[in-house]
C-alpha atoms as a PDB file:
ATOM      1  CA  UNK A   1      -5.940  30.693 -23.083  1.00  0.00           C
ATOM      2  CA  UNK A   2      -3.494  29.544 -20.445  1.00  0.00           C
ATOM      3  CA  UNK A   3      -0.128  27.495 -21.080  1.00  0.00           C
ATOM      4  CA  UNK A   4      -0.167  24.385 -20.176  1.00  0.00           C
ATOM      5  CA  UNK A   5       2.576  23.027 -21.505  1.00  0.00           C
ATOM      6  CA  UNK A   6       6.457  23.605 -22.114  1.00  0.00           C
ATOM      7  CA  UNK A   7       8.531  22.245 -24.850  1.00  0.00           C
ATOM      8  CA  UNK A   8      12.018  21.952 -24.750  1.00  0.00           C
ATOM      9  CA  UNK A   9      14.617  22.016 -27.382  1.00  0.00           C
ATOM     10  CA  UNK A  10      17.895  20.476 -26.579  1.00  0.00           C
ATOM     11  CA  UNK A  11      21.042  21.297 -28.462  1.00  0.00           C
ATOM     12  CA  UNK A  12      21.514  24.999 -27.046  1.00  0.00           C
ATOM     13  CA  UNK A  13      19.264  25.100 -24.562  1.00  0.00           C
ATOM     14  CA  UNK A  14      19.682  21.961 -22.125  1.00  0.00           C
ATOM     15  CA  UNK A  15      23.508  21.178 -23.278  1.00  0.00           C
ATOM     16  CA  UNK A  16      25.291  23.706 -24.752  1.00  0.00           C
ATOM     17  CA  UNK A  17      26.490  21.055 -28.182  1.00  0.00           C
ATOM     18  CA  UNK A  18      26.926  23.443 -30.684  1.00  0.00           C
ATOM     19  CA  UNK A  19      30.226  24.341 -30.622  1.00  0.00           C
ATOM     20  CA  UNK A  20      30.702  20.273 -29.901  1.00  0.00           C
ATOM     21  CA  UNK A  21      28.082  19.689 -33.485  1.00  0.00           C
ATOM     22  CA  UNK A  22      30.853  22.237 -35.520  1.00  0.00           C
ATOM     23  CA  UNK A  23      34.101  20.385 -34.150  1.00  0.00           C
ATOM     24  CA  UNK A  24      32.787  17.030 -34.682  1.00  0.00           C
ATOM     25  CA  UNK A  25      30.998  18.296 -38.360  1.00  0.00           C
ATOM     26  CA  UNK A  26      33.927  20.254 -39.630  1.00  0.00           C
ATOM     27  CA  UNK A  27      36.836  17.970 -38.549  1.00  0.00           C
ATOM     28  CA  UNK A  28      35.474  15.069 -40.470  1.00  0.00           C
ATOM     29  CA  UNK A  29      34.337  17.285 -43.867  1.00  0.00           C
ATOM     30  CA  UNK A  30      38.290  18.244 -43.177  1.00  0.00           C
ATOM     31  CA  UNK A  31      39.630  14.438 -43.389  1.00  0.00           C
ATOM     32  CA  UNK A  32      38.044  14.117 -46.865  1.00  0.00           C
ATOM     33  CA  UNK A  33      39.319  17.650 -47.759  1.00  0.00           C
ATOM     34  CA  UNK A  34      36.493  19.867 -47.927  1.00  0.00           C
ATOM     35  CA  UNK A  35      35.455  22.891 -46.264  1.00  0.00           C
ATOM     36  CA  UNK A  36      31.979  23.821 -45.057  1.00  0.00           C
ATOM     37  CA  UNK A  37      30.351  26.606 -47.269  1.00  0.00           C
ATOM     38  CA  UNK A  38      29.881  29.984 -45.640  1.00  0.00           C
ATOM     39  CA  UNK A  39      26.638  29.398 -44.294  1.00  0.00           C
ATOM     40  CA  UNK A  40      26.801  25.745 -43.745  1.00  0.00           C
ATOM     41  CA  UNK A  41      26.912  26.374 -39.859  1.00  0.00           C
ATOM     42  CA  UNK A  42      24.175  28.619 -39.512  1.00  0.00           C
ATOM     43  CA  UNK A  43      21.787  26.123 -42.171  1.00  0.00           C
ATOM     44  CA  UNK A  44      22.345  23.135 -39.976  1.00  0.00           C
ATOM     45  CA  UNK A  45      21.461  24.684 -36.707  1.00  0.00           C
ATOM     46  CA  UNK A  46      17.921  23.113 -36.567  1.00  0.00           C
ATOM     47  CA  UNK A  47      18.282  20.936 -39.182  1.00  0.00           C
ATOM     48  CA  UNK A  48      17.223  17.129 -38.952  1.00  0.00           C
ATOM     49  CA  UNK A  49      19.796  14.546 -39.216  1.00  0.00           C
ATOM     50  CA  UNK A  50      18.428  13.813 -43.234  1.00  0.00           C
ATOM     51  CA  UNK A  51      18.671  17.179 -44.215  1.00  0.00           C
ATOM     52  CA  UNK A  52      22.158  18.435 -42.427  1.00  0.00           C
ATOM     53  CA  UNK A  53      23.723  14.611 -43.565  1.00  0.00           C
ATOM     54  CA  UNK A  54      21.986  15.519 -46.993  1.00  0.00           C
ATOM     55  CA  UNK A  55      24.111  19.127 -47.437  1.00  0.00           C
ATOM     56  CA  UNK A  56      27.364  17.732 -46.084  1.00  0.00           C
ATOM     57  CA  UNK A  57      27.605  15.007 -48.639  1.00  0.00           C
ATOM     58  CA  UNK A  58      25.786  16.896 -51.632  1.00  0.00           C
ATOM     59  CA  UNK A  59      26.606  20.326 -51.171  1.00  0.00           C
ATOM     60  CA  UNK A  60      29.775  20.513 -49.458  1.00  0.00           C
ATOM     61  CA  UNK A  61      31.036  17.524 -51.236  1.00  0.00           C
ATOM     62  CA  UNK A  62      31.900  14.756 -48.454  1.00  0.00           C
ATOM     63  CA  UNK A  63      32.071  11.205 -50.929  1.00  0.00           C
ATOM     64  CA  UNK A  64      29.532   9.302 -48.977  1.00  0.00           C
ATOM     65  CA  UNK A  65      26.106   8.550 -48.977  1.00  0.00           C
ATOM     66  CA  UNK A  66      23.876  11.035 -46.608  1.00  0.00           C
ATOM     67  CA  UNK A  67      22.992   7.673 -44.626  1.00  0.00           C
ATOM     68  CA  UNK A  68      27.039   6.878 -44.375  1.00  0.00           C
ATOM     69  CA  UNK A  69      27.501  10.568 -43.254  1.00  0.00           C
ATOM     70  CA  UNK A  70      24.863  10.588 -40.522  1.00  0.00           C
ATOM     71  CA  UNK A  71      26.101   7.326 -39.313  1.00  0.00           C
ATOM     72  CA  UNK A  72      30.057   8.484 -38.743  1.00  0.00           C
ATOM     73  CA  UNK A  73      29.214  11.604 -37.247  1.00  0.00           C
ATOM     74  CA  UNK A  74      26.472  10.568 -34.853  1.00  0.00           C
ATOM     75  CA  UNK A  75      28.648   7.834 -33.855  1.00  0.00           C
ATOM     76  CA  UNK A  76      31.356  10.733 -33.355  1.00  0.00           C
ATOM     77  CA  UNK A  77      28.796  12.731 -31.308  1.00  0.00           C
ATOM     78  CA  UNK A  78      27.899   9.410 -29.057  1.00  0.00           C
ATOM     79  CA  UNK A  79      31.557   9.119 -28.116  1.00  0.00           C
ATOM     80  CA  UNK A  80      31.626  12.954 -26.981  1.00  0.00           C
ATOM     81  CA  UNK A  81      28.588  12.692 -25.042  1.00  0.00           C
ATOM     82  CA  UNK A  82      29.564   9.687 -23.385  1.00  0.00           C
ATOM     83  CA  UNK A  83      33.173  11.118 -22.230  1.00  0.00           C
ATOM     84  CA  UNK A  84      31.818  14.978 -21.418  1.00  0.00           C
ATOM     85  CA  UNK A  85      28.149  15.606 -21.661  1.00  0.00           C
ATOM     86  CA  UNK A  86      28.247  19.529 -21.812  1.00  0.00           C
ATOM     87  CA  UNK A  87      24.915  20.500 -19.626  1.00  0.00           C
ATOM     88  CA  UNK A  88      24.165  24.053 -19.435  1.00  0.00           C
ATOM     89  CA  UNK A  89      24.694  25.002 -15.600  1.00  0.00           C
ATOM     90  CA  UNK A  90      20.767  25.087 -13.997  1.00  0.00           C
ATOM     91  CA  UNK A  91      19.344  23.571 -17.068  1.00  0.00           C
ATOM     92  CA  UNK A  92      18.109  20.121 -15.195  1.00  0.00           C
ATOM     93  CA  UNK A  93      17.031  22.087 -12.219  1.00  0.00           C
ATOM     94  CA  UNK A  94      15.158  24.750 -14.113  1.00  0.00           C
ATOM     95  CA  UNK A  95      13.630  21.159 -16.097  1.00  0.00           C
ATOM     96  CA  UNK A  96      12.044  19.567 -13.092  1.00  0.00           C
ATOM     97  CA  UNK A  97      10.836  23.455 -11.563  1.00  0.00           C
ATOM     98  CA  UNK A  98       8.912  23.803 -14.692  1.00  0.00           C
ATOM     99  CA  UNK A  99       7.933  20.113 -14.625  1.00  0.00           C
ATOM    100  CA  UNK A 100       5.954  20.627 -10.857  1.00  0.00           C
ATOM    101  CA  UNK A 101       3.265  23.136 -12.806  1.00  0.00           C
ATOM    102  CA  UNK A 102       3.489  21.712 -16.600  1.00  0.00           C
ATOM    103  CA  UNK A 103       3.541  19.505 -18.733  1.00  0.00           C
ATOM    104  CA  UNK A 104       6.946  18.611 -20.502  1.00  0.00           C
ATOM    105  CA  UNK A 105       7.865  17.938 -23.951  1.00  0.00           C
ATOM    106  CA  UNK A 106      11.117  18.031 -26.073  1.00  0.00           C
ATOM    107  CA  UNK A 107      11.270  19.271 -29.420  1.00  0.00           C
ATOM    108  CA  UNK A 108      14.840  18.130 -30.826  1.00  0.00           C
ATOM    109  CA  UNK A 109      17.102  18.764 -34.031  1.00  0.00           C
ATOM    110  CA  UNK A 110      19.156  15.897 -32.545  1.00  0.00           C
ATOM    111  CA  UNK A 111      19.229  11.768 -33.768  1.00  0.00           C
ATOM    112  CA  UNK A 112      16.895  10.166 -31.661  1.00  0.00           C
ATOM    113  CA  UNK A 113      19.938   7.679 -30.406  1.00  0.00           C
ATOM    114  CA  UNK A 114      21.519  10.992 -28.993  1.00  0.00           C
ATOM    115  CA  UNK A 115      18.359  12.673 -27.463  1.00  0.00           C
ATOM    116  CA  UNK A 116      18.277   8.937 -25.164  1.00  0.00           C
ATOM    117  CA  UNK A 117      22.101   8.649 -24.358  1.00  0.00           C
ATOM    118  CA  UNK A 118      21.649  12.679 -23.089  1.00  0.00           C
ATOM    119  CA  UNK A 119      18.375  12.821 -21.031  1.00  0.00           C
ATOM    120  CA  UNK A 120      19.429   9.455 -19.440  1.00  0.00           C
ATOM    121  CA  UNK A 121      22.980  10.696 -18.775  1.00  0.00           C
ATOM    122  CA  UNK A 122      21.237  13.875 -17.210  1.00  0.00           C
ATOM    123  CA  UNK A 123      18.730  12.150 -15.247  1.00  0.00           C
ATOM    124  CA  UNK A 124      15.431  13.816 -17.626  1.00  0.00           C
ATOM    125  CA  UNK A 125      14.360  10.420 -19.210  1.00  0.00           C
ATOM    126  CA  UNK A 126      11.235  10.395 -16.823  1.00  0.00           C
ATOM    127  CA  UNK A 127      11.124  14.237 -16.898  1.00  0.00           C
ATOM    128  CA  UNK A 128       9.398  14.783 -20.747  1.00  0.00           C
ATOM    129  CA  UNK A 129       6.233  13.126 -21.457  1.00  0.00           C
ATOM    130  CA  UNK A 130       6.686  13.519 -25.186  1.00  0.00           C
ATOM    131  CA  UNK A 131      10.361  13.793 -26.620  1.00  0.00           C
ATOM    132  CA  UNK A 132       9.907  13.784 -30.441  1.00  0.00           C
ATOM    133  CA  UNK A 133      13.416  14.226 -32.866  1.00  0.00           C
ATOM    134  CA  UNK A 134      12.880  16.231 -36.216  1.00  0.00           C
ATOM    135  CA  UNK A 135      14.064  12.916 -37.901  1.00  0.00           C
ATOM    136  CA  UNK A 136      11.088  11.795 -36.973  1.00  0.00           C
ATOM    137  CA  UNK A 137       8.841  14.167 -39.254  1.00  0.00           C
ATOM    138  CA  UNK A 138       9.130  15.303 -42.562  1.00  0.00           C
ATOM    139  CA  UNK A 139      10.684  18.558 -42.413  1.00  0.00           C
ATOM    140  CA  UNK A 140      13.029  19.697 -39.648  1.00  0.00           C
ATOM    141  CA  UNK A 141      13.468  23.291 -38.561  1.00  0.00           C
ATOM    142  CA  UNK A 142      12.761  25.898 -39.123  1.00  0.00           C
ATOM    143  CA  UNK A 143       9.066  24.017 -40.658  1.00  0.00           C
ATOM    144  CA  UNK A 144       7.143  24.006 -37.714  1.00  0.00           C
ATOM    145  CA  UNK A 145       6.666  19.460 -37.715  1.00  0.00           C
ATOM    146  CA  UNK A 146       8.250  18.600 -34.849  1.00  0.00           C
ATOM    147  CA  UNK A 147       6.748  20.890 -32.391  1.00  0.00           C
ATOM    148  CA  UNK A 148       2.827  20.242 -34.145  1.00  0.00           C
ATOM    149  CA  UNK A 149       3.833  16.534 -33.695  1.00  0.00           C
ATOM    150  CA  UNK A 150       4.863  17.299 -30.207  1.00  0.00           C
ATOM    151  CA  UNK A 151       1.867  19.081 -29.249  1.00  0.00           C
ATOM    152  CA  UNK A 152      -0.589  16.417 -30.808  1.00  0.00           C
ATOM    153  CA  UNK A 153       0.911  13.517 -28.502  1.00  0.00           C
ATOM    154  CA  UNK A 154       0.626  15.465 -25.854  1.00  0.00           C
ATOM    155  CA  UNK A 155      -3.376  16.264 -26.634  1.00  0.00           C
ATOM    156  CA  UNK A 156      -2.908  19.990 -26.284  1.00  0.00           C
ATOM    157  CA  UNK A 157      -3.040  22.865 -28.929  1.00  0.00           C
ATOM    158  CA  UNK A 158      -0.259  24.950 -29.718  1.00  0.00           C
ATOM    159  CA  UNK A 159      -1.743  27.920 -28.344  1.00  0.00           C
ATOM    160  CA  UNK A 160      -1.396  26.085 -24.967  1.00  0.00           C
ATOM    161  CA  UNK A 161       2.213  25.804 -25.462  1.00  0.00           C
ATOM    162  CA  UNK A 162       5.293  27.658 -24.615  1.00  0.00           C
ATOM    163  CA  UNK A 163       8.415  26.499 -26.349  1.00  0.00           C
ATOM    164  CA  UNK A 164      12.194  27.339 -25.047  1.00  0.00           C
ATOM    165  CA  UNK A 165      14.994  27.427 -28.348  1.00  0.00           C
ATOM    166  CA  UNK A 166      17.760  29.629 -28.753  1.00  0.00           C
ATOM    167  CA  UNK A 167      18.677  29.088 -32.204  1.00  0.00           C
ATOM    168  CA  UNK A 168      17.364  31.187 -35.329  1.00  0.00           C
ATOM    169  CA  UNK A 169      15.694  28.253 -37.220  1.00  0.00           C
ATOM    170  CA  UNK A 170      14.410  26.666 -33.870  1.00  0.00           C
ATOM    171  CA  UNK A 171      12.533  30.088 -33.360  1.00  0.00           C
ATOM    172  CA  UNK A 172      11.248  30.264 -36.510  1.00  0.00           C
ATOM    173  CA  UNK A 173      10.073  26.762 -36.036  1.00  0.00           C
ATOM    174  CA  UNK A 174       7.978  27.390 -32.512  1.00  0.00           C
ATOM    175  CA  UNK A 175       6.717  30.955 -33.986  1.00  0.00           C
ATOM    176  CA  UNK A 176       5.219  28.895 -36.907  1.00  0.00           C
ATOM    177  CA  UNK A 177       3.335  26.480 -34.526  1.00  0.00           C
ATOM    178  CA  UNK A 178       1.847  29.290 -33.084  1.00  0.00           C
ATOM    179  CA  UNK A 179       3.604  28.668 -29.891  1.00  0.00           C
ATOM    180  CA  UNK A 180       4.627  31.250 -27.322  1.00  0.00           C
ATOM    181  CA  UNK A 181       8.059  31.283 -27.955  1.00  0.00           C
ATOM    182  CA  UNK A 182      10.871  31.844 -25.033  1.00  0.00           C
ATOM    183  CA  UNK A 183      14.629  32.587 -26.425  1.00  0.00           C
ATOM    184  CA  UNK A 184      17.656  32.195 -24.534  1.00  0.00           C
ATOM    185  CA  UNK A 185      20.113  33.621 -27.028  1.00  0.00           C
ATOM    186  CA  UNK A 186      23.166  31.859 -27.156  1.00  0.00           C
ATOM    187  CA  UNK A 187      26.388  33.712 -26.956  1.00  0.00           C
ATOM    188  CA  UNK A 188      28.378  32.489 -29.223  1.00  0.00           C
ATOM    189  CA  UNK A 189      25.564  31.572 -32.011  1.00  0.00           C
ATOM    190  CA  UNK A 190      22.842  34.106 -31.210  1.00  0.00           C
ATOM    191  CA  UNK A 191      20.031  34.234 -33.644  1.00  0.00           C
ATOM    192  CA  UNK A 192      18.863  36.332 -36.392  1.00  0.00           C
ATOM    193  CA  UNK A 193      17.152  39.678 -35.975  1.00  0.00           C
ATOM    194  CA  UNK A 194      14.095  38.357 -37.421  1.00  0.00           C
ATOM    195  CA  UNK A 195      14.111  35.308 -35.474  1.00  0.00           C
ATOM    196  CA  UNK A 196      14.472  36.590 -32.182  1.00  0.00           C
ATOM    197  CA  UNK A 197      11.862  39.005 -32.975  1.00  0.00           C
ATOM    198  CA  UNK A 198       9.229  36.027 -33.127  1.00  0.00           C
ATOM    199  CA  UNK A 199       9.662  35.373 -29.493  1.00  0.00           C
ATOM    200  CA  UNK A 200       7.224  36.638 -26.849  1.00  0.00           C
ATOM    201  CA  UNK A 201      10.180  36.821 -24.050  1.00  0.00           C
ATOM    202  CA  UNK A 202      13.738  36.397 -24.169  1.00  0.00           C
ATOM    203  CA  UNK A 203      15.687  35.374 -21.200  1.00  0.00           C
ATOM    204  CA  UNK A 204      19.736  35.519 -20.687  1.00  0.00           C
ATOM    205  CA  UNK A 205      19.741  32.462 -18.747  1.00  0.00           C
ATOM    206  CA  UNK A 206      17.429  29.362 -18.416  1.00  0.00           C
ATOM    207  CA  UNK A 207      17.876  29.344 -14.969  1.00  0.00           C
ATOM    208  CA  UNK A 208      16.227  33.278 -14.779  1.00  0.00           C
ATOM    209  CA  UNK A 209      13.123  31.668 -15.802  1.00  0.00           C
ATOM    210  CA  UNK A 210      10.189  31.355 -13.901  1.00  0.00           C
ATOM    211  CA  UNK A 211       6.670  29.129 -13.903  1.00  0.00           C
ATOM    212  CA  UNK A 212       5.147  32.590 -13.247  1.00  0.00           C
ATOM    213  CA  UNK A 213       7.170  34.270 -16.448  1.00  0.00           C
ATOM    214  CA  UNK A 214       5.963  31.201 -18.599  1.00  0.00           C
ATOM    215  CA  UNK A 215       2.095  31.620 -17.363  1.00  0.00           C
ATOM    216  CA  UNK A 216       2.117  35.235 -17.677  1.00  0.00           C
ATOM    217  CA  UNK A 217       2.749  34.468 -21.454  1.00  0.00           C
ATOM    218  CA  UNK A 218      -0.934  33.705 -22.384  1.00  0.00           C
END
């Protein structure tokens, strides 16, 4: 087996959103008075838009419907991205490296709306040949959907693959594709013992990482 492929996830590993995600999420749960539970932030990291809009409005108790909550907060998340997109420093270089000796696909928690305003706003739209959002499947992370669905519109098996994630249920999600998994921990969420143990390399940086690291996985 060889890799032949990389897929990307975004949030946390291209642009560094997540502290941007918990502003945006727990300032408007605040203006209808509610808190997040105690684990709401680490349950929505990798979550698809249904499911995280879905705990927010039946769990934590925001009075809308989960369609009216995903529609105020992505529009919330639009305006952010437009004003200050938050790329991680050597994230679109260490992209189009990778891109000269694989090919690219993106494997995204994110709305599909915000996935297009970021990769054109970083200059990536041409860089993925498959970008697939976990709204677009029936189970977001950490199910493995979005990176199988990935992987079959690219015409490749996931043994082929190498995914990048940082996130606890993003791990979980390549490591149950059967993907060789590549972590770059963030610092101020870093995953769960048990998810980072999944991965077959783990990285500081994306920048540190190499086209002869990601062969050398298979």
């Amino acid at each position: 087996m060889t890799i032949s492929a990389v897929i990307f996830d975004l949030d946390g590993v291209i642009i560094d959103t997540e502290q941007v995600w918990e502003d945006v999420r727990r300032s408007y749960v605040a203006s209808y008075g509610k808190s997040f539970l105690p684990d709401s932030q680490d349950r929505m990291m990798g979550m698809s838009t249904g499911e995280w809009s879905t705990h927010l409005a039946e769990e934590v108790g925001v009075p809308r419907t989960p369609a009216q909550v995903a529609d105020d907060v992505l529009g919330q998340m639009a305006l952010r991205y437009k004003s200050d997109l938050p790329l991680i420093p050597g994230a679109v270089e260490t992209v189009k490296r990778l891109g000269e000796r694989f090919t690219l696909g993106l494997a995204s928690s994110s709305a599909r709306v915000l996935i297009d305003q970021v990769l054109a706003t970083a200059g990536l739209t041409d860089a993925f040949k498959v970008t697939m959002s976990t709204e677009e499947v029936p189970r977001g992370k950490p199910a493995p959907d979005v990176y199988l669905a990935v992987c079959d519109k690219l015409g490749v098996t996931p043994e082929d693959c190498a995914a990048i994630e940082d996130s606890s249920n993003g791990l979980r999600s390549a490591a149950a594709a059967g993907m060789a998994v590549i972590a770059v921990p963030h610092g101020v969420y870093p995953p769960a013992a048990d998810a980072l143990a999944g991965a077959a390399l783990v990285i500081d940086r994306l920048p540190d990482l190499t086209a002869e690291a990601v062969a050398a996985l298979r």
